[in-house]
N, C-alpha and C. Protein backbone atom coordinates (compact mmCIF):
# COMPACT_ATOMS: atom_id res chain seq x y z
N UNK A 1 0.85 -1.17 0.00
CA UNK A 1 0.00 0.00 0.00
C UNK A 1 0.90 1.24 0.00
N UNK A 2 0.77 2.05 -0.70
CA UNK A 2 1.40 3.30 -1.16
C UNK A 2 0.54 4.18 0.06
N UNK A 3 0.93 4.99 0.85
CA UNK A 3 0.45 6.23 1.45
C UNK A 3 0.61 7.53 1.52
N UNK A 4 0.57 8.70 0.76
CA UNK A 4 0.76 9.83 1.17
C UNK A 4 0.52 10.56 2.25
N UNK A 5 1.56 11.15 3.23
CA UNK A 5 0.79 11.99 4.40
C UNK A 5 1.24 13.30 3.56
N UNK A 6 0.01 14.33 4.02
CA UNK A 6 -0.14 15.46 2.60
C UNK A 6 1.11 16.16 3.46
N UNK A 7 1.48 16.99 2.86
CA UNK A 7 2.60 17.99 2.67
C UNK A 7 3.88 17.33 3.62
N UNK A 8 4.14 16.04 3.13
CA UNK A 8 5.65 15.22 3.33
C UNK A 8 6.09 14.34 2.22
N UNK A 9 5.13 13.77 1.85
CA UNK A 9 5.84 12.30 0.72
C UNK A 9 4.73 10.98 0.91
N UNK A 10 5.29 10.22 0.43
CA UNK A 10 4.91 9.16 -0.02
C UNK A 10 5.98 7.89 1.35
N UNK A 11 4.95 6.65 1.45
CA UNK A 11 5.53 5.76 2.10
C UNK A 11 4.97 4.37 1.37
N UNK A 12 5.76 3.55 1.41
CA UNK A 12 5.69 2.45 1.18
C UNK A 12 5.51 1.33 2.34
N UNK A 13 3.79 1.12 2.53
CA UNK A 13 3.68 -0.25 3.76
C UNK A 13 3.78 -1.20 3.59
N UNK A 14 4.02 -2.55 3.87
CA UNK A 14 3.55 -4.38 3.44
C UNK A 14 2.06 -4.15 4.01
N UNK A 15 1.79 -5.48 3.73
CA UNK A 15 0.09 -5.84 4.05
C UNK A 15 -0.21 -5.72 5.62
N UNK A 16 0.95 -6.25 6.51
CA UNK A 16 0.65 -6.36 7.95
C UNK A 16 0.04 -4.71 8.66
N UNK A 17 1.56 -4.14 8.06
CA UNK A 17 1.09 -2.83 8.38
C UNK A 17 -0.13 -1.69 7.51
N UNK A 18 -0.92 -2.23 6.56
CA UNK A 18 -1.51 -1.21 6.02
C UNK A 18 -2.82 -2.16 7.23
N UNK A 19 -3.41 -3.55 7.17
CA UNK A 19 -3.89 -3.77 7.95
C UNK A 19 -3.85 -3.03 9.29
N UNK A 20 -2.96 -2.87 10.25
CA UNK A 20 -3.19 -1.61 11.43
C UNK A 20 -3.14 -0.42 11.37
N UNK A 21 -3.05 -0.19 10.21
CA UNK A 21 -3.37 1.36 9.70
C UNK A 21 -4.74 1.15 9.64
N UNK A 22 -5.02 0.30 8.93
CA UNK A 22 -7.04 0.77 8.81
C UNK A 22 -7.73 0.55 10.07
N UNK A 23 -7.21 -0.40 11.08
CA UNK A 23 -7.42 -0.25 12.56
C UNK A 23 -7.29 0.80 13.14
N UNK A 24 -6.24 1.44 12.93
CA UNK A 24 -6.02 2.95 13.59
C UNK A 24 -7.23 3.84 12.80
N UNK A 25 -7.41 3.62 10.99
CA UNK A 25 -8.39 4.82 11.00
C UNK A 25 -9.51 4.70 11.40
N UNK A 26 -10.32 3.29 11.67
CA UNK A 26 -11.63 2.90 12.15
C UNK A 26 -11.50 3.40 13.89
N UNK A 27 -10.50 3.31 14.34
CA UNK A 27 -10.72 4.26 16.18
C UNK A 27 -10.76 5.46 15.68
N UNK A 28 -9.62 6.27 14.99
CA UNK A 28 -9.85 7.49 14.64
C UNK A 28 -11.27 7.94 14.24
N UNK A 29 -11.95 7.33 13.43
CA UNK A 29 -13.57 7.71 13.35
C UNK A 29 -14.27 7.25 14.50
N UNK A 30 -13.90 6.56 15.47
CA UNK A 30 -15.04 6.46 16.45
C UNK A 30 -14.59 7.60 17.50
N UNK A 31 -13.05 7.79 17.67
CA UNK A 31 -13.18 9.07 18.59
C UNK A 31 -13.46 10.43 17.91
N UNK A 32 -13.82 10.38 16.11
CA UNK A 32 -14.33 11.67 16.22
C UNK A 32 -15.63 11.34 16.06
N UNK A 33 -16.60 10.63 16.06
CA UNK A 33 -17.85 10.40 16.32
C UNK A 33 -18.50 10.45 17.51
N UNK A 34 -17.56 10.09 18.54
CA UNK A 34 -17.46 10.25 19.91
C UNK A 34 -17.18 11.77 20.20
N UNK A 35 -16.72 12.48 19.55
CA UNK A 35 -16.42 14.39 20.01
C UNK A 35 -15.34 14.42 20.60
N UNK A 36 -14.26 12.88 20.78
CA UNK A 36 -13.16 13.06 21.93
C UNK A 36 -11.54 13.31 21.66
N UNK A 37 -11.41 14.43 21.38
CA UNK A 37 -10.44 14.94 20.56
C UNK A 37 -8.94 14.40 21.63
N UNK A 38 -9.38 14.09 22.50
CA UNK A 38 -7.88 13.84 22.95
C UNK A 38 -7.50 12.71 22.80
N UNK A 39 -8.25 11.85 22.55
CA UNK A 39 -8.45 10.36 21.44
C UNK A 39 -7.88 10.52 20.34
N UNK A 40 -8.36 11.48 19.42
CA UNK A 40 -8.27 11.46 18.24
C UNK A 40 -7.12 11.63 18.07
N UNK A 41 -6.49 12.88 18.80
CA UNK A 41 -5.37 13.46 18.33
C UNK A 41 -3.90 12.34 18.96
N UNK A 42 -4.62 11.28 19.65
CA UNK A 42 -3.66 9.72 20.35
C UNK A 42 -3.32 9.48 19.14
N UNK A 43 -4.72 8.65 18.40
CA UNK A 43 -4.89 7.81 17.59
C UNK A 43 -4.50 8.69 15.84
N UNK A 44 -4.11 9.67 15.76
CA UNK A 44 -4.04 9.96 14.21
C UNK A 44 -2.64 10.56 14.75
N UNK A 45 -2.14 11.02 15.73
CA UNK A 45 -0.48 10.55 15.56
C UNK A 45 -0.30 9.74 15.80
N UNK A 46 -0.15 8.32 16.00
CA UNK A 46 0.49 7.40 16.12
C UNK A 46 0.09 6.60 14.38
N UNK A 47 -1.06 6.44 13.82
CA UNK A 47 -1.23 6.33 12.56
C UNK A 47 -0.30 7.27 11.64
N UNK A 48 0.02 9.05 12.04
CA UNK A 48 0.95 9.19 11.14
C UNK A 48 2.57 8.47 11.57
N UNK A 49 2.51 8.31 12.83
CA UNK A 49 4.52 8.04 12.92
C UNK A 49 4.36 6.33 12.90
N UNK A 50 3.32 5.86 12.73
CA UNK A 50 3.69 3.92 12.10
C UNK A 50 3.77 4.12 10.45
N UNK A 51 3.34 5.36 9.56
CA UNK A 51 3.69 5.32 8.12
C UNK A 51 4.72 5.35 8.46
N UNK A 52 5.02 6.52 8.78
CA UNK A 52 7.11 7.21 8.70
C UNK A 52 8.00 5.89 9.27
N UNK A 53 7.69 5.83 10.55
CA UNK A 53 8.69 4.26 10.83
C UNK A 53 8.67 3.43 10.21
N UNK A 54 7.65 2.76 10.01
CA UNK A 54 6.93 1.32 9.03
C UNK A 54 7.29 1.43 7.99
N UNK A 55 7.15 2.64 7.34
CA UNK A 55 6.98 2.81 5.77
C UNK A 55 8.16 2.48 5.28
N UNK A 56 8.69 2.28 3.77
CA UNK A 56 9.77 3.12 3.03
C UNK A 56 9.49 4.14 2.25
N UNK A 57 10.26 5.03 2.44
CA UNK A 57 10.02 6.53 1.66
C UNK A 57 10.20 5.68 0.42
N UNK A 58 9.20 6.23 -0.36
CA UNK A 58 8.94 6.32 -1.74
C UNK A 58 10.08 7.58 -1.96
N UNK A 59 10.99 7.70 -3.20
CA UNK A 59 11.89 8.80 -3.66
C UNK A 59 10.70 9.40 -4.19
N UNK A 60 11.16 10.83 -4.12
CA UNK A 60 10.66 11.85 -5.38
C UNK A 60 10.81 11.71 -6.62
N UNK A 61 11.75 11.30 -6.74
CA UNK A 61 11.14 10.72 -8.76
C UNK A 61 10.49 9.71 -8.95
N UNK A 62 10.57 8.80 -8.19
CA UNK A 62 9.47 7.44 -8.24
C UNK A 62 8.28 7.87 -8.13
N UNK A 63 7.50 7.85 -9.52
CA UNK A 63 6.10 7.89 -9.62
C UNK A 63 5.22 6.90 -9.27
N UNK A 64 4.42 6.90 -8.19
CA UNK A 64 3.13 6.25 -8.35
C UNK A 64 2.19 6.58 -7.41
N UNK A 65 1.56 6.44 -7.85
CA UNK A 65 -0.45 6.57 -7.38
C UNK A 65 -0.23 6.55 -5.63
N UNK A 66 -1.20 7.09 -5.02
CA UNK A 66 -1.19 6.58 -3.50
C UNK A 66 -2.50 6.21 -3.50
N UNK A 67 -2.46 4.89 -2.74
CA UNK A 67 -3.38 4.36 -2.30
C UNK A 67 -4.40 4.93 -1.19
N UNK A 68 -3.96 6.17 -0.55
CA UNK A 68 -4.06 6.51 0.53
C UNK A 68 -3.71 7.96 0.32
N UNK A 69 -4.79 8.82 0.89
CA UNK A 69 -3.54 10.06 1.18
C UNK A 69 -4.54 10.88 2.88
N UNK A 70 -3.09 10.53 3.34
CA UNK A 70 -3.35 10.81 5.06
C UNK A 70 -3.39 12.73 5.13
N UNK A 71 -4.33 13.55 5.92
CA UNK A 71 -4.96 14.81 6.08
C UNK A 71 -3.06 15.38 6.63
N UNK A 72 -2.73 16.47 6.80
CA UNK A 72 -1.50 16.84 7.18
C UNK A 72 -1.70 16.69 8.59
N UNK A 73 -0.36 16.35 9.41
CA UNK A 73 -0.24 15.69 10.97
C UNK A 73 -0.62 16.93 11.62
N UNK A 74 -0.79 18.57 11.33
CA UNK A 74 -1.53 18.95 12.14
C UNK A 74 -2.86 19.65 11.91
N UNK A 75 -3.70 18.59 11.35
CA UNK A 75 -5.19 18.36 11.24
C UNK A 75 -5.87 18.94 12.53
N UNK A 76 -6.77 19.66 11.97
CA UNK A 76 -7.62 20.07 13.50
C UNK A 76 -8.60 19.43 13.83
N UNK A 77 -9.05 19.12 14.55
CA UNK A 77 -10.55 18.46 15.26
C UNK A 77 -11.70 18.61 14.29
N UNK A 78 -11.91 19.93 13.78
CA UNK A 78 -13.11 20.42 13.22
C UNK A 78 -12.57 19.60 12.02
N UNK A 79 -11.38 19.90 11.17
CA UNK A 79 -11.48 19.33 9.84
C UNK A 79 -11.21 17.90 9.78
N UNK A 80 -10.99 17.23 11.20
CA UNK A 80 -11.26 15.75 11.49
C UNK A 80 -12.42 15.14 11.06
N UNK A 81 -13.57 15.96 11.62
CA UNK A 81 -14.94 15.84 11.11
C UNK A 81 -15.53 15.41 9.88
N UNK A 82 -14.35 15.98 9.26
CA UNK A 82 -14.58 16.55 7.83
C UNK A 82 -14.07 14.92 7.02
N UNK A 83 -13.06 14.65 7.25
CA UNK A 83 -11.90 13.91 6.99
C UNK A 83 -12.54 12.26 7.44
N UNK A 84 -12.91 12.16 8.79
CA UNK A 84 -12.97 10.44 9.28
C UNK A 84 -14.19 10.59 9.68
N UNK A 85 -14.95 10.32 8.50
CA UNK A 85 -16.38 9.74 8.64
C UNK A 85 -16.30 8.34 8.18
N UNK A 86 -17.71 7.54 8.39
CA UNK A 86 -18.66 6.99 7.83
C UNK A 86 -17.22 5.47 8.22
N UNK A 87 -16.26 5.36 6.32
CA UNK A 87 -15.49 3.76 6.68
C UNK A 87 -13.92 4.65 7.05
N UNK A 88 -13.78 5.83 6.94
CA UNK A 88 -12.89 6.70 7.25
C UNK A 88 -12.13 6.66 6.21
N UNK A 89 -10.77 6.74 6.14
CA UNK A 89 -9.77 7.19 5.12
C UNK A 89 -9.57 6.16 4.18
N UNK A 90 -8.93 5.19 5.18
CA UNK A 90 -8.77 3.87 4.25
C UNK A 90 -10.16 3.00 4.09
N UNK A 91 -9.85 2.22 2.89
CA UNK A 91 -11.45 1.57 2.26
C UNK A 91 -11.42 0.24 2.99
N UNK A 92 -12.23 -0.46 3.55
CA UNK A 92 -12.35 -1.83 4.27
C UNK A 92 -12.46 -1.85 5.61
């Protein structure tokens, strides 16, 4: 799974880890469905620093698609709203 977090780059996950990524975004939508921002803001940094650790940087000339593209790490509450509804970021 290819991921973009917006205004850094591109990461490269295996299957194990894009699997607890979509775990992390399914809490991330229940603590913003829940209103509990000090949840949220647990659970969507630690989803951005398991790309960066986990990941491999994709180079800048290496073109390809993202499977994913994560809101910038300092996302606010309100545009959380906006962002992790319904199946949230990632699909499944």
């Amino acid at each position: 799974m290819i991921v973009r977090i917006a205004t850094e780059g591109q990461f490269e996950l295996d299957d194990g880890e894009a699997a607890r990524l979509n775990e992390l975004d399914n809490a991330v939508v229940a603590a913003v469905d829940a209103g509990n921002e000090d949840d949220f803001r647990r659970l969507y940094e630690e989803m951005i620093e398991r790309v960066r650790s986990k990941g491999r940087t994709v180079p800048d000339e290496e073109l390809v698609e993202s499977d994913v593209i994560l809101p910038p790490p300092d996302l606010s509450f309100a545009e959380a709203g906006e962002e992790f509804s319904g199946d949230g970021i990632i699909p499944g």
